[in-house]
Protein backbone atom coordinates (compact mmCIF):
# COMPACT_ATOMS: atom_id res chain seq x y z
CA UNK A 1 -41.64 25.33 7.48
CA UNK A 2 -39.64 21.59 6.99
CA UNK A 3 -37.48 20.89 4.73
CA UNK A 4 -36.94 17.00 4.77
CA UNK A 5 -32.92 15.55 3.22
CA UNK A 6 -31.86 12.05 2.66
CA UNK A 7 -30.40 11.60 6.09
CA UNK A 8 -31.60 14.60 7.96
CA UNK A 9 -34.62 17.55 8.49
CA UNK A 10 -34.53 21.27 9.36
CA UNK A 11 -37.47 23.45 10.83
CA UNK A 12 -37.53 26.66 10.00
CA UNK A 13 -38.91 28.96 12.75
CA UNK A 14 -38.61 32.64 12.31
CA UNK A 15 -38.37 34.86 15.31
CA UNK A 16 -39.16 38.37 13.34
CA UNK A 17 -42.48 38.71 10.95
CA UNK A 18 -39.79 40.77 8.69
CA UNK A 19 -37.90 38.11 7.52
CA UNK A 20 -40.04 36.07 5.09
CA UNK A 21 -43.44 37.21 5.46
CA UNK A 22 -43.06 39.83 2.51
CA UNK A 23 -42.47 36.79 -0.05
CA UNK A 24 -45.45 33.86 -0.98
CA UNK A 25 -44.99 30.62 -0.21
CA UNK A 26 -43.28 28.91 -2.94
CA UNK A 27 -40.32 31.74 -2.74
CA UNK A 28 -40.24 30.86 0.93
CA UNK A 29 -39.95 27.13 0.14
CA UNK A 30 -37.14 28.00 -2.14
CA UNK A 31 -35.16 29.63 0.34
CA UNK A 32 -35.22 27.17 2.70
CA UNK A 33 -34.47 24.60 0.06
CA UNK A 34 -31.63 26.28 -1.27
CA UNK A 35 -30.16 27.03 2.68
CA UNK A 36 -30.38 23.21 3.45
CA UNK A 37 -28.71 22.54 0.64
CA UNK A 38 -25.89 24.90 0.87
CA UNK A 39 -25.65 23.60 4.33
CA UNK A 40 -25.53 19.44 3.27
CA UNK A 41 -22.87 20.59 0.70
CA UNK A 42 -20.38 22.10 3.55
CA UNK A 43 -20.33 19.42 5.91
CA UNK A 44 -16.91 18.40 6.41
CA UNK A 45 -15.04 15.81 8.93
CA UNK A 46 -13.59 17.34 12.09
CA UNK A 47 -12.73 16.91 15.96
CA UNK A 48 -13.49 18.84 19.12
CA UNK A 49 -10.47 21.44 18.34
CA UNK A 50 -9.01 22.68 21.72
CA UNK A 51 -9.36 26.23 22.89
CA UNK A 52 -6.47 28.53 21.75
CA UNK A 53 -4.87 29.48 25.75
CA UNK A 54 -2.49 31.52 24.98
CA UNK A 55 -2.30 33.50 21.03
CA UNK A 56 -0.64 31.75 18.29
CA UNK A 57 2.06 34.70 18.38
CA UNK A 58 2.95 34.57 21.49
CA UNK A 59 2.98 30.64 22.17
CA UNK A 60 5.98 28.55 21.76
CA UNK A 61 5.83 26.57 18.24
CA UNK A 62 6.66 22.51 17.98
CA UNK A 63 6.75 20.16 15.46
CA UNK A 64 5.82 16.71 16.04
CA UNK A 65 5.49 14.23 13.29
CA UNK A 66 5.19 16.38 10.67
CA UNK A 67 2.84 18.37 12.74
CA UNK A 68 3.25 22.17 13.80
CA UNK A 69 2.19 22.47 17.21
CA UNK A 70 1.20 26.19 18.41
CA UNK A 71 -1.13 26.69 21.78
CA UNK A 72 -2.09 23.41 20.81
CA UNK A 73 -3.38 23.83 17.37
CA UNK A 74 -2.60 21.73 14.79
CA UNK A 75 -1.52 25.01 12.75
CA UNK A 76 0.13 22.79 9.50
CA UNK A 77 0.38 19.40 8.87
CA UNK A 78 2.42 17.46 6.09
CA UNK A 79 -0.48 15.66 3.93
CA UNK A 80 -1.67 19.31 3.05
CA UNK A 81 1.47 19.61 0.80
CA UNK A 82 -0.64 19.11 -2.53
CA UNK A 83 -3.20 21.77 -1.35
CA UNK A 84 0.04 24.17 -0.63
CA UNK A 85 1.09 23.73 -4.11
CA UNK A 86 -1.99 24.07 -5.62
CA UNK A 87 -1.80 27.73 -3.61
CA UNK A 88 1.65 28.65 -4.72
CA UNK A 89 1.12 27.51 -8.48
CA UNK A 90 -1.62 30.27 -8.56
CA UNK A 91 -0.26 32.82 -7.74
CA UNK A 92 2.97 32.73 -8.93
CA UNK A 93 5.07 33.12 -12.15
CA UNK A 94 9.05 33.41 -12.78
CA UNK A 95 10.03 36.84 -12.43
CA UNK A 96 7.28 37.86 -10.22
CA UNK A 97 6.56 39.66 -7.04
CA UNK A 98 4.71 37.36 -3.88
CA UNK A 99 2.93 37.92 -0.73
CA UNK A 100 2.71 35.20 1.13
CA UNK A 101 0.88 35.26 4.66
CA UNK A 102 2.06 32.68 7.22
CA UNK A 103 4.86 30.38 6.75
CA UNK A 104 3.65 27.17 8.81
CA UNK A 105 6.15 24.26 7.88
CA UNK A 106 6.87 26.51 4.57
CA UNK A 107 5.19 23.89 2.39
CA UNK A 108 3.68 26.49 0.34
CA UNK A 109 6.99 28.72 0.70
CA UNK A 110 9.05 25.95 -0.93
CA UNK A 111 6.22 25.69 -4.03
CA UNK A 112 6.29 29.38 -4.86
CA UNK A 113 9.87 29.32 -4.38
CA UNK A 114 10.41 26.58 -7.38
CA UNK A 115 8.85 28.68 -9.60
CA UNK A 116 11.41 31.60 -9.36
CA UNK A 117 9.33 34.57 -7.78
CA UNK A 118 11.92 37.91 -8.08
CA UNK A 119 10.68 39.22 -4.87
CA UNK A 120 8.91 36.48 -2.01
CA UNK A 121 7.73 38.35 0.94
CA UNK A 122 6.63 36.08 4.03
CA UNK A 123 4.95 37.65 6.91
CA UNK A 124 4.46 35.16 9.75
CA UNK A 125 3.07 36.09 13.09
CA UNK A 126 5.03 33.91 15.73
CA UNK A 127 8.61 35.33 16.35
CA UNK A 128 9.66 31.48 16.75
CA UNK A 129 8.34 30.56 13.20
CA UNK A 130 9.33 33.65 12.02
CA UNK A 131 13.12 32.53 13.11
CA UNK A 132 13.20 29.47 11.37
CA UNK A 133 11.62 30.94 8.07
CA UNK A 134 14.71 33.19 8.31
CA UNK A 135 16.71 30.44 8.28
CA UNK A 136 15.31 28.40 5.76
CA UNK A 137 15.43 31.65 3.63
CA UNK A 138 19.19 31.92 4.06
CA UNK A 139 19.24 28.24 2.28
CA UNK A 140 21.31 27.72 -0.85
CA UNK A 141 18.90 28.20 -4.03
CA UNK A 142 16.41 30.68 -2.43
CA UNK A 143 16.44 33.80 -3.64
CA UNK A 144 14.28 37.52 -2.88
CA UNK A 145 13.19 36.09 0.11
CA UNK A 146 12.01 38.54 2.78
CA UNK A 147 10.72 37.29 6.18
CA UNK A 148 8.51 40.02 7.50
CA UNK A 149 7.88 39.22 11.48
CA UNK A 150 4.51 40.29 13.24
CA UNK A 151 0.79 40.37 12.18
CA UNK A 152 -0.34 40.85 9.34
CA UNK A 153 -3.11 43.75 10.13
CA UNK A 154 0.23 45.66 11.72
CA UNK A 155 2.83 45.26 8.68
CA UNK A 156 1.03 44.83 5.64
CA UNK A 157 0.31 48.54 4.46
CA UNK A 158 4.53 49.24 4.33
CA UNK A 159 4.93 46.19 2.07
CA UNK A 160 3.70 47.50 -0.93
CA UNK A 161 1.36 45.72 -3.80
CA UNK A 162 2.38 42.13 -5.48
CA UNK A 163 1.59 40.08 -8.46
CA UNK A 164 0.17 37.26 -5.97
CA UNK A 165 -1.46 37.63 -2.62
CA UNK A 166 -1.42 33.33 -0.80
CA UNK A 167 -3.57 33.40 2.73
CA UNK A 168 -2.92 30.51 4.87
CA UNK A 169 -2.50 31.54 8.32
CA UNK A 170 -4.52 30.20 11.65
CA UNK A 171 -6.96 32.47 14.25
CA UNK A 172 -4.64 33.87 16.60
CA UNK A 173 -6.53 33.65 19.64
CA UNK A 174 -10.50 32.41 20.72
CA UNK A 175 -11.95 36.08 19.34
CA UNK A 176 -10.46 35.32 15.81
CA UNK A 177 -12.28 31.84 15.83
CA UNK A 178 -15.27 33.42 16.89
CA UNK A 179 -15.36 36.35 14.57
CA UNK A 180 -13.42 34.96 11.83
CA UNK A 181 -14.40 31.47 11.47
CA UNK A 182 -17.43 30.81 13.32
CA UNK A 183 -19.27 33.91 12.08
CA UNK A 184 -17.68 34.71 8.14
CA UNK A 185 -18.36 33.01 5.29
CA UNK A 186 -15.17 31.76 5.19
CA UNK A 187 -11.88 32.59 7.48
CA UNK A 188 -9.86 34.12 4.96
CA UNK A 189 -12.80 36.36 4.44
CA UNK A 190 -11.38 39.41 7.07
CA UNK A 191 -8.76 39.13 4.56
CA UNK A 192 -10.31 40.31 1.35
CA UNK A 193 -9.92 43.97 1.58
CA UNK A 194 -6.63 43.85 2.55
CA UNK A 195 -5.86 41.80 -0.09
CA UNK A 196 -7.14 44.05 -2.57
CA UNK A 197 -5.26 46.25 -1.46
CA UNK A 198 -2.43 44.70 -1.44
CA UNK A 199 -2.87 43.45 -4.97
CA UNK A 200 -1.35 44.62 -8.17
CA UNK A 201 -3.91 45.26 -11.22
CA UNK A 202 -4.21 41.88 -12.86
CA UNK A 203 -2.76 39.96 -9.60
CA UNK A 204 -4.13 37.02 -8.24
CA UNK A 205 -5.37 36.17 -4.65
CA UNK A 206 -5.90 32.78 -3.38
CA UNK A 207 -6.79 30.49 -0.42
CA UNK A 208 -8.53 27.33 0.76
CA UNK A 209 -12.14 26.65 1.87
CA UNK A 210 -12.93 22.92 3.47
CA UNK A 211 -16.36 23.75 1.11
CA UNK A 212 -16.47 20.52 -0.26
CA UNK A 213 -16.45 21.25 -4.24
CA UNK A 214 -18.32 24.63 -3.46
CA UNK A 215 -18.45 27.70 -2.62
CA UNK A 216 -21.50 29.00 -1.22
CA UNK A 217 -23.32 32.38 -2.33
CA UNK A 218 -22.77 33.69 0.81
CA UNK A 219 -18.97 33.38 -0.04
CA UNK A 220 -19.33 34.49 -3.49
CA UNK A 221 -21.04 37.33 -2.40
CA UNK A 222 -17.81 38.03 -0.12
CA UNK A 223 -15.78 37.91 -2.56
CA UNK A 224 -17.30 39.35 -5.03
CA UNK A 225 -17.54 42.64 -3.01
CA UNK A 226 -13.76 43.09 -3.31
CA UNK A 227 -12.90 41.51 -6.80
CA UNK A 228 -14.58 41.16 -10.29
CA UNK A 229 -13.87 37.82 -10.64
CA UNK A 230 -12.38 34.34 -8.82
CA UNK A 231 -12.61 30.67 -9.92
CA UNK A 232 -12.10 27.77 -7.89
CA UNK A 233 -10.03 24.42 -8.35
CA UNK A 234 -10.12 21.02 -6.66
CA UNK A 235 -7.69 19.50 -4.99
CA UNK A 236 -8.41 15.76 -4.75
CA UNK A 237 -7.28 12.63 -2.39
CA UNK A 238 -6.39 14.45 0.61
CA UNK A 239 -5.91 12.11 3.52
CA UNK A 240 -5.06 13.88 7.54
CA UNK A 241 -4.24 11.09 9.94
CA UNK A 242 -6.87 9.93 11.98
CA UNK A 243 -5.79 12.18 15.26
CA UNK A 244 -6.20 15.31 13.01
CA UNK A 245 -8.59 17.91 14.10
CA UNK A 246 -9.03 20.72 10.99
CA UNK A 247 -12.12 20.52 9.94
CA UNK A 248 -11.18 18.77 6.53
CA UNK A 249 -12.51 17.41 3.50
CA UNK A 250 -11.34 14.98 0.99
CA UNK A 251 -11.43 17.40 -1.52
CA UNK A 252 -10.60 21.25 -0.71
CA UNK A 253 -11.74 24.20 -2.89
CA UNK A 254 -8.44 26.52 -3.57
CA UNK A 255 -10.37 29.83 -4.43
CA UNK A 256 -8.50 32.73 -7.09
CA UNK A 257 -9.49 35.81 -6.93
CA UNK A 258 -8.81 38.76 -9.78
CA UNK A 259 -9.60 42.14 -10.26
CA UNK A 260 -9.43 43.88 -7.16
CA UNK A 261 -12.17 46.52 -6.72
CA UNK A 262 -11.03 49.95 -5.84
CA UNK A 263 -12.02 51.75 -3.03
């Protein structure tokens, strides 16, 4: 089967008689249309992103013109600020509890902190960044701040459940990329359950997907396995310097999730 696009094609070429044979050929057709599409949608910018040597919590951390620098990752760079706001705003009111995984440059950290959270709980994975968000916690006009030092899979079930759940940390090593990014629907997707978890009744749960102004149904389906409902805003105008290598877009999907489904 060929599906032909405006600037590309895809051939279809099944290797098991199970996989499409039990539909006719116009359902066929419309799966393959609706995969190319999905797949046109999610293209995003990006550069050859070096291999992770040693893990992101163990590595030393620098920052270099506004860049984070960990194993050689670009782990958080300053033109994401609007996105990290967009994040915080979310999931956070005055008066409220926050769990907030990774700290990065504390972009996000500095949003949810001018809304007036009553409890802020920060669990970041490298003992370095961990030490500075300690000190930037200890700064005049912050307040509940806890800085919570390890990964999250090892700390998060003494923490407790929050009004708002933020996910914005990096693969720690090569078998996170391949599990978590190259094979999910999305990265923060290894994160869902625990974030249900983690989540009060009527809390909110967000990230960001590099789906540009979409989310696919594989996603959805993701999510939807953990919470009853999410809705996505778009965060326009973003601009990386040319040296960056996330895979980026433009215009980044921050994804809220409610309702968290129960085991």
């Amino acid at each position: 089967m060929l599906r032909r696009a405006a600037k590309f094609e895809v051939t279809l070429n099944p290797t098991t008689q199970s996989l499409l044979d039990p539909m006719s050929a116009e359902p066929r057709q419309f799966l393959l249309d609706r995969a190319l599409d999905e797949a046109a949608a999610g293209m995003v910018p990006g550069a050859a992103r070096p291999r992770i040597d040693t893990a992101i919590d163990a590595a030393a951390p620098a920052v270099v013109d506004g860049t984070l620098l960990v194993s050689g990752q670009e782990v958080m760079q300053t033109w994401e600020a609007p996105l990290m706001r967009a994040l915080a705003q979310a999931v956070t009111a005055r008066g409220s509890t926050v769990l907030e995984i990774g700290f990065g440059l504390g972009l996000s950290a500095g949003f949810v902190q001018e809304v007036g959270p009553a409890r802020h709980v920060i669990v970041e994975a490298n003992p370095r960044t961990a030490e500075v968000a300690g000190q930037w916690a200890r700064a005049d006009g912050r307040r509940g701040v806890e800085i919570v030092t390890g990964r999250w899979q090892d700390v998060l079930s003494g923490l407790g459940r929050f009004d708002g759940v933020l996910f914005d940390t990096y693969p720690m090593d090569e078998t996170e990329v391949d599990e978590y990014v190259m094979r999910d629907a999305t990265f923060a997707e290894h994160f869902f359950a625990p974030a249900a978890a983690a989540l009060a009744d009527g809390g909110a749960f967000t990230y960001y997907s590099n789906e540009i102004d979409s989310v696919s149904r594989r996603h959805q389906r993701a999510l939807l396995r953990h919470f009853r409902t999410f809705g996505v805003q778009i965060v326009d105008g973003l601009r990386p310097p040319e040296d960056c290598s996330y895979w980026w877009a433009s215009s980044m999907a921050v994804i809220v999730a409610r309702g968290p489904r129960r085991a």
